[in-house]
N, C-alpha and C. Protein backbone atom coordinates (compact mmCIF):
# COMPACT_ATOMS: atom_id res chain seq x y z
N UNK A 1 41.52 -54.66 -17.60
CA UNK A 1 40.37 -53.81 -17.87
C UNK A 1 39.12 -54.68 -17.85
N UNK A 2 38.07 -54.30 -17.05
CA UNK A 2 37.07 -55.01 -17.13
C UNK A 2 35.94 -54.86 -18.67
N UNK A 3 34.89 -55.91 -18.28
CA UNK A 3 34.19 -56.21 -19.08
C UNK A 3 33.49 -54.45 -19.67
N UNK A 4 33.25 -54.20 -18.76
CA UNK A 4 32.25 -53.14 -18.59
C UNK A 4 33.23 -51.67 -19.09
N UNK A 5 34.14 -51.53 -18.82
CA UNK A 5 34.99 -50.43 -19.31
C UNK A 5 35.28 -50.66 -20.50
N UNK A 6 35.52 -51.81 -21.11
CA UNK A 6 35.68 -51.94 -22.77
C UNK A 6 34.81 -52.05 -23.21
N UNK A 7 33.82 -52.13 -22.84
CA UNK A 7 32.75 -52.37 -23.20
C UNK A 7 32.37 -50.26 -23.64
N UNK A 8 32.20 -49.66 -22.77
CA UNK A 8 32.25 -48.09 -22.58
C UNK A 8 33.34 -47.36 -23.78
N UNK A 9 34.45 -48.23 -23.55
CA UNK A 9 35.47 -47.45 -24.47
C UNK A 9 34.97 -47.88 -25.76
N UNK A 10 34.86 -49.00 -26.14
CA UNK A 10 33.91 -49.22 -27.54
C UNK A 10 32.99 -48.16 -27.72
N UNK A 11 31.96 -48.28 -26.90
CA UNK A 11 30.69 -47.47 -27.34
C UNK A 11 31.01 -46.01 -27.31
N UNK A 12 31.92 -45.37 -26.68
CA UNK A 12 32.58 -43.75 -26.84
C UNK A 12 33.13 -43.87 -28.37
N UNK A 13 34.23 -44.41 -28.74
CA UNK A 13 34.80 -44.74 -30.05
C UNK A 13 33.49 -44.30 -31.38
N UNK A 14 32.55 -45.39 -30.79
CA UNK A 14 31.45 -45.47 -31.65
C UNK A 14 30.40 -44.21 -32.01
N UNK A 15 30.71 -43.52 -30.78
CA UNK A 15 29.55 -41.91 -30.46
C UNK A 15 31.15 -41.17 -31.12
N UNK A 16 32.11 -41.27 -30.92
CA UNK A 16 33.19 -40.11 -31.30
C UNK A 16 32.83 -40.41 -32.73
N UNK A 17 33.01 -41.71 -33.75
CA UNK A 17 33.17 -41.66 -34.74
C UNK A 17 31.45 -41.06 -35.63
N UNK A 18 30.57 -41.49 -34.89
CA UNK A 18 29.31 -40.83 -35.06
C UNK A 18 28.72 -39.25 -35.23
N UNK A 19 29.82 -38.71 -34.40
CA UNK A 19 29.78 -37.28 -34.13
C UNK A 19 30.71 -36.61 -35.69
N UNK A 20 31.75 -37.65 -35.84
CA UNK A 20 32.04 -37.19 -36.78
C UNK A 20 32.19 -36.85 -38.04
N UNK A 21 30.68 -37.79 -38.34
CA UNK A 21 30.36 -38.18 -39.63
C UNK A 21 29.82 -36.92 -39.66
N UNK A 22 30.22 -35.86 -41.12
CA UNK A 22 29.55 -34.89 -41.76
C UNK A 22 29.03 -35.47 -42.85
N UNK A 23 27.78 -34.08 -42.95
CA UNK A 23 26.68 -34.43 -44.02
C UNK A 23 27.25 -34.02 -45.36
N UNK A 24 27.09 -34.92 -46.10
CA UNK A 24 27.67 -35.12 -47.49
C UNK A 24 26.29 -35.08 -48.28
N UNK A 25 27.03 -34.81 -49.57
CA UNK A 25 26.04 -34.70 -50.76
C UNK A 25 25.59 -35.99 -51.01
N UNK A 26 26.50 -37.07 -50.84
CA UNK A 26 26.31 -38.50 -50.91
C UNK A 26 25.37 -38.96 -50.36
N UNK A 27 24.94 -38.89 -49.01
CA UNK A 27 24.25 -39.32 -48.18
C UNK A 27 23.15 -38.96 -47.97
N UNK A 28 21.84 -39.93 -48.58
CA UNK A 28 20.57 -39.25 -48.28
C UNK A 28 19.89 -39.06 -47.12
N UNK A 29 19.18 -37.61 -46.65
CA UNK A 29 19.33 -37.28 -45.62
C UNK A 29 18.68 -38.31 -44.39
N UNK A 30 17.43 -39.47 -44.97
CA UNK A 30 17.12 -40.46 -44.17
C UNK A 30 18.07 -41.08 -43.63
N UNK A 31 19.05 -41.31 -44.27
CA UNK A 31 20.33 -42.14 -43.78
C UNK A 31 20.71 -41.54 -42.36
N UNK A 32 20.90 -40.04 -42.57
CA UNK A 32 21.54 -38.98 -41.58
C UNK A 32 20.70 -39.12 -40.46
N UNK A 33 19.63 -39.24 -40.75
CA UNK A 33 18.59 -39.19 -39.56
C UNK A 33 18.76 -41.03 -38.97
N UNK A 34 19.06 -41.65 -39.81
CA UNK A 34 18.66 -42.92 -39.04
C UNK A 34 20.39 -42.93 -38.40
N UNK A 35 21.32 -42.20 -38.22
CA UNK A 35 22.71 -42.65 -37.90
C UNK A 35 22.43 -41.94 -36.63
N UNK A 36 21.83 -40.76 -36.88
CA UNK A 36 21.45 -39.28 -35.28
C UNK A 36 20.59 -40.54 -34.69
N UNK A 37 19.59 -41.11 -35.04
CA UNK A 37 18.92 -41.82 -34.18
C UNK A 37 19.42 -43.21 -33.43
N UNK A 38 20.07 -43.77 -33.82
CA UNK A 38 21.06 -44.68 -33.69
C UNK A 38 22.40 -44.20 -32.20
N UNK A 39 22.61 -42.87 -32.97
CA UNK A 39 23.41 -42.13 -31.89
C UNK A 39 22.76 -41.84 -30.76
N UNK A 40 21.72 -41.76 -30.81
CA UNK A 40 20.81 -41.00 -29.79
C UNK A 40 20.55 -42.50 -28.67
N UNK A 41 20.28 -43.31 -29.85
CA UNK A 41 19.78 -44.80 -28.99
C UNK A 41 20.84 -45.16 -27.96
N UNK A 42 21.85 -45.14 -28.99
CA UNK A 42 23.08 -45.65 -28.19
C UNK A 42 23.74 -45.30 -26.93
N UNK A 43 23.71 -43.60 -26.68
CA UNK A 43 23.59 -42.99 -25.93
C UNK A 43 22.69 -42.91 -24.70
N UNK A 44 21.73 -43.26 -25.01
CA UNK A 44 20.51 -43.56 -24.48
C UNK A 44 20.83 -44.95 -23.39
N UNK A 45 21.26 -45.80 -23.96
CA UNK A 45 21.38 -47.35 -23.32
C UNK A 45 22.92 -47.01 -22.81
N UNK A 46 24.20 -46.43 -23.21
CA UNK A 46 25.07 -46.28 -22.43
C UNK A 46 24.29 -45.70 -20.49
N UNK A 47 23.64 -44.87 -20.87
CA UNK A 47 23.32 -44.28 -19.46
C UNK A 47 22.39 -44.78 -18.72
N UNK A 48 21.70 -45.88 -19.48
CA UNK A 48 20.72 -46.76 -18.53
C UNK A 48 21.41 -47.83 -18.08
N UNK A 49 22.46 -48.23 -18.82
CA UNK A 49 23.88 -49.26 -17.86
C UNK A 49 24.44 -48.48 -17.29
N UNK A 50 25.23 -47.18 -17.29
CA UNK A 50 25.66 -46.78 -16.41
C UNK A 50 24.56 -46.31 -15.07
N UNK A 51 23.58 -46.26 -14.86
CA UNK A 51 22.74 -46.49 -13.86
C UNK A 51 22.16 -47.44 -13.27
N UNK A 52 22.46 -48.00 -14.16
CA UNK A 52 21.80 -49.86 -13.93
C UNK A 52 23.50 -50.44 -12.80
N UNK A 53 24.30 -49.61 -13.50
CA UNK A 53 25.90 -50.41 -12.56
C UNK A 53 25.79 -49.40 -11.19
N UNK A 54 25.64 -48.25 -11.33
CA UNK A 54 25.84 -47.59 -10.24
C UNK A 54 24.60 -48.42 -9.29
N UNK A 55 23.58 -48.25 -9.61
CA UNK A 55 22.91 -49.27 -8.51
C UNK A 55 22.89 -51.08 -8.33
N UNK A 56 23.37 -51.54 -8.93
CA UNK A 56 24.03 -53.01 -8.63
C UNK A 56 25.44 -52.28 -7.86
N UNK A 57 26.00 -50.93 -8.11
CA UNK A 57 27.30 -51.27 -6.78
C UNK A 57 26.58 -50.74 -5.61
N UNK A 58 25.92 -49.67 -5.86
CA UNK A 58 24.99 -49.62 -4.41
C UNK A 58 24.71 -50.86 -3.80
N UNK A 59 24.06 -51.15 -4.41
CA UNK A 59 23.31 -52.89 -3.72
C UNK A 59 24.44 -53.70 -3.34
N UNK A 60 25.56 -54.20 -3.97
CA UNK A 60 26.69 -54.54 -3.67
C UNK A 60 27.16 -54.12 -1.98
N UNK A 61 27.49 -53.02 -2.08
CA UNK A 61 27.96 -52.17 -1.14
C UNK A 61 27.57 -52.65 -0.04
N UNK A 62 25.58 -52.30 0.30
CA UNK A 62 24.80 -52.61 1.01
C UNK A 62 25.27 -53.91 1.37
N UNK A 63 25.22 -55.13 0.49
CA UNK A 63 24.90 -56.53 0.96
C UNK A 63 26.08 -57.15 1.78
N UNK A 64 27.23 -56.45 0.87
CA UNK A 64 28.58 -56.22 1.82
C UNK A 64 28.80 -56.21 3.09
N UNK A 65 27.86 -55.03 3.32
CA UNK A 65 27.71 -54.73 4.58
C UNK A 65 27.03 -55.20 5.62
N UNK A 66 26.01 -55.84 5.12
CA UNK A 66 24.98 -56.99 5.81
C UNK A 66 25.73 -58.11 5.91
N UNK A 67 26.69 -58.82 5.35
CA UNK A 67 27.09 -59.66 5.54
C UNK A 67 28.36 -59.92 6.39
N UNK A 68 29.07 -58.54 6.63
CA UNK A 68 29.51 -58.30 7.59
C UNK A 68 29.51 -58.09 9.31
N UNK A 69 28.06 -57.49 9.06
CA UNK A 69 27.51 -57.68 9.87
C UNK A 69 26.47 -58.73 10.56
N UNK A 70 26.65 -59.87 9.73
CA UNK A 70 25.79 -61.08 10.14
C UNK A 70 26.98 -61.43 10.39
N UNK A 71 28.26 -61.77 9.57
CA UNK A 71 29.02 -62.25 10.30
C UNK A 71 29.39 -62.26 11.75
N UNK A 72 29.60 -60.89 12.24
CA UNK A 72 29.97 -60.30 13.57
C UNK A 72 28.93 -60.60 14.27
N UNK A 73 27.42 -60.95 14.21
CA UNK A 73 26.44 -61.33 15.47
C UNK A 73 26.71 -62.92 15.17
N UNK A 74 27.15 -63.81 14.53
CA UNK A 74 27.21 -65.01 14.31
C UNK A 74 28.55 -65.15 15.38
N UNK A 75 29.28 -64.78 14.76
CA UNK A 75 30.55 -64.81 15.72
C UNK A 75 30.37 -64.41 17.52
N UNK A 76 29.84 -63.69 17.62
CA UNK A 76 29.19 -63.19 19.21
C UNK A 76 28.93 -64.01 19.45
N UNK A 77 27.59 -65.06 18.60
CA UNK A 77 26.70 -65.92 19.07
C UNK A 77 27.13 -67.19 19.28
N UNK A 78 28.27 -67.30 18.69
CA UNK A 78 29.05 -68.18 18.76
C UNK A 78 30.17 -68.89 19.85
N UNK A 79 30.18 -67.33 20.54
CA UNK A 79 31.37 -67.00 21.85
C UNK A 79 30.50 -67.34 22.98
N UNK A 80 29.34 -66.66 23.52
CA UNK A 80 28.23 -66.70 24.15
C UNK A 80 27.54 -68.73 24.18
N UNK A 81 27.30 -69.20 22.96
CA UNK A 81 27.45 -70.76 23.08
C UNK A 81 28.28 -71.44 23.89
N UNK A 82 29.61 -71.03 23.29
CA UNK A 82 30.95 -71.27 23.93
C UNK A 82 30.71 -71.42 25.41
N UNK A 83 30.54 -70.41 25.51
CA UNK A 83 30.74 -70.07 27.02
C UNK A 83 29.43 -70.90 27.39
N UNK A 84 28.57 -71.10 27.30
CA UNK A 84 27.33 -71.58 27.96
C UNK A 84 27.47 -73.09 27.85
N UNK A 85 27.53 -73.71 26.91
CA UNK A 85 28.69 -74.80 26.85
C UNK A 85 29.28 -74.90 27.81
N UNK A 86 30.63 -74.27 28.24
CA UNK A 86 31.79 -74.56 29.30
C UNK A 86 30.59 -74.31 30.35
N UNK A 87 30.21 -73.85 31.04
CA UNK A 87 29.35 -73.38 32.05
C UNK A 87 28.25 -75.00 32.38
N UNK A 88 27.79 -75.55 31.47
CA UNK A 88 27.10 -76.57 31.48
C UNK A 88 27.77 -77.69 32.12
N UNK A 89 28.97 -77.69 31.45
CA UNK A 89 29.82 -78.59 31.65
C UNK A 89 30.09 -78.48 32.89
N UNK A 90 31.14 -77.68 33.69
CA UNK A 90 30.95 -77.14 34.97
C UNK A 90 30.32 -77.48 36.03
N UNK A 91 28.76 -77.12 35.53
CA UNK A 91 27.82 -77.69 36.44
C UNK A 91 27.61 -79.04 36.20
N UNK A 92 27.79 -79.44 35.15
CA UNK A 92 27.81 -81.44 35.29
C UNK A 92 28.64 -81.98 36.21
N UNK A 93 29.93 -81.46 35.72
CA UNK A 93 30.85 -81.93 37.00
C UNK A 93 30.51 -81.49 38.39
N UNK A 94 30.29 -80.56 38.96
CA UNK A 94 29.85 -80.06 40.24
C UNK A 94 28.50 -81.65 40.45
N UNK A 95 27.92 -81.73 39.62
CA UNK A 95 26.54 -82.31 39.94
C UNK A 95 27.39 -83.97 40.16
N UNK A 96 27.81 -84.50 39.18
CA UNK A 96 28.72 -85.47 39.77
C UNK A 96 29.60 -85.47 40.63
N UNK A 97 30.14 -84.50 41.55
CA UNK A 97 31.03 -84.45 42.30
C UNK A 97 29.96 -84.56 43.76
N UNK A 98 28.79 -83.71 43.75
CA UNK A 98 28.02 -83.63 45.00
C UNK A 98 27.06 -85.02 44.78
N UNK A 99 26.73 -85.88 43.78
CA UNK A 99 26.43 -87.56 43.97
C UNK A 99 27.29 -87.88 44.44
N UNK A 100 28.75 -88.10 44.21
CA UNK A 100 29.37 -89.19 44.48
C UNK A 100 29.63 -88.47 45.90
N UNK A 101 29.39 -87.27 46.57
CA UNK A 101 29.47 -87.22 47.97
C UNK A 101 28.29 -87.68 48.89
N UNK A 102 27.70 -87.25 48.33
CA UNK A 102 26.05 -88.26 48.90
C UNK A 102 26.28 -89.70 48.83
N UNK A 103 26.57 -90.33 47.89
CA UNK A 103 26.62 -91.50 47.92
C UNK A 103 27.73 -91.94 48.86
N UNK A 104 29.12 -91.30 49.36
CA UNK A 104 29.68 -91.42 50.13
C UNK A 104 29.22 -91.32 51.52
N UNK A 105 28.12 -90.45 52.09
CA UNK A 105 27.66 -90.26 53.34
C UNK A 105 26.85 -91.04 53.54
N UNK A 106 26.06 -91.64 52.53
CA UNK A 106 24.84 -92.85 52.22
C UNK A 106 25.42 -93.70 52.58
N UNK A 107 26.77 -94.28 53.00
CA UNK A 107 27.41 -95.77 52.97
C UNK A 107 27.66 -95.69 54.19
């Protein structure tokens, strides 16, 4: 279980047991109000992390995907070298092969 789900199951626990506090004769009603407000807070910041995660996995997602796709033009660019490379080479040898025939007709 990750950080973030126990983290959630705590803070539900915490709003269930909140919800279930009834108002008693005991309890002066400032109290009541500062536990609703507390509840309210808490509630409050559960859903600004749960929006705050849904867009870090958006962004995730995205960068994922960018990096996938840099991969795949890196790799192209990589094949295309390749090849231009061998091709260079190629023509080096051709270019040494037509000296040393010149230099053969030169003698």
């Amino acid at each position: 279980m990750s950080l973030f789900q126990k983290k959630e199951k705590n803070l539900n626990l915490l709003i269930n047991k909140l919800n279930s506090l009834s108002l008693t004769y005991s309890q002066p009603m400032y109290e009541v109000e500062k536990i609703k407000s507390e509840k309210n807070e808490i509630l409050r910041q559960k859903i600004e992390i749960e929006n705050k995660n849904q867009e870090l996995m958006r962004e995730h997602k995205f960068l994922k995907e960018k990096i996938k796709s840099l991969q795949s033009e890196v790799q192209k660019k990589s094949v295309i070298e390749e090849n231009f490379n061998q091709e260079i080479e190629e023509l080096s040898q051709e270019t040494e092969n037509l000296v040393s025939e010149i230099d053969k007709w030169q003698m």
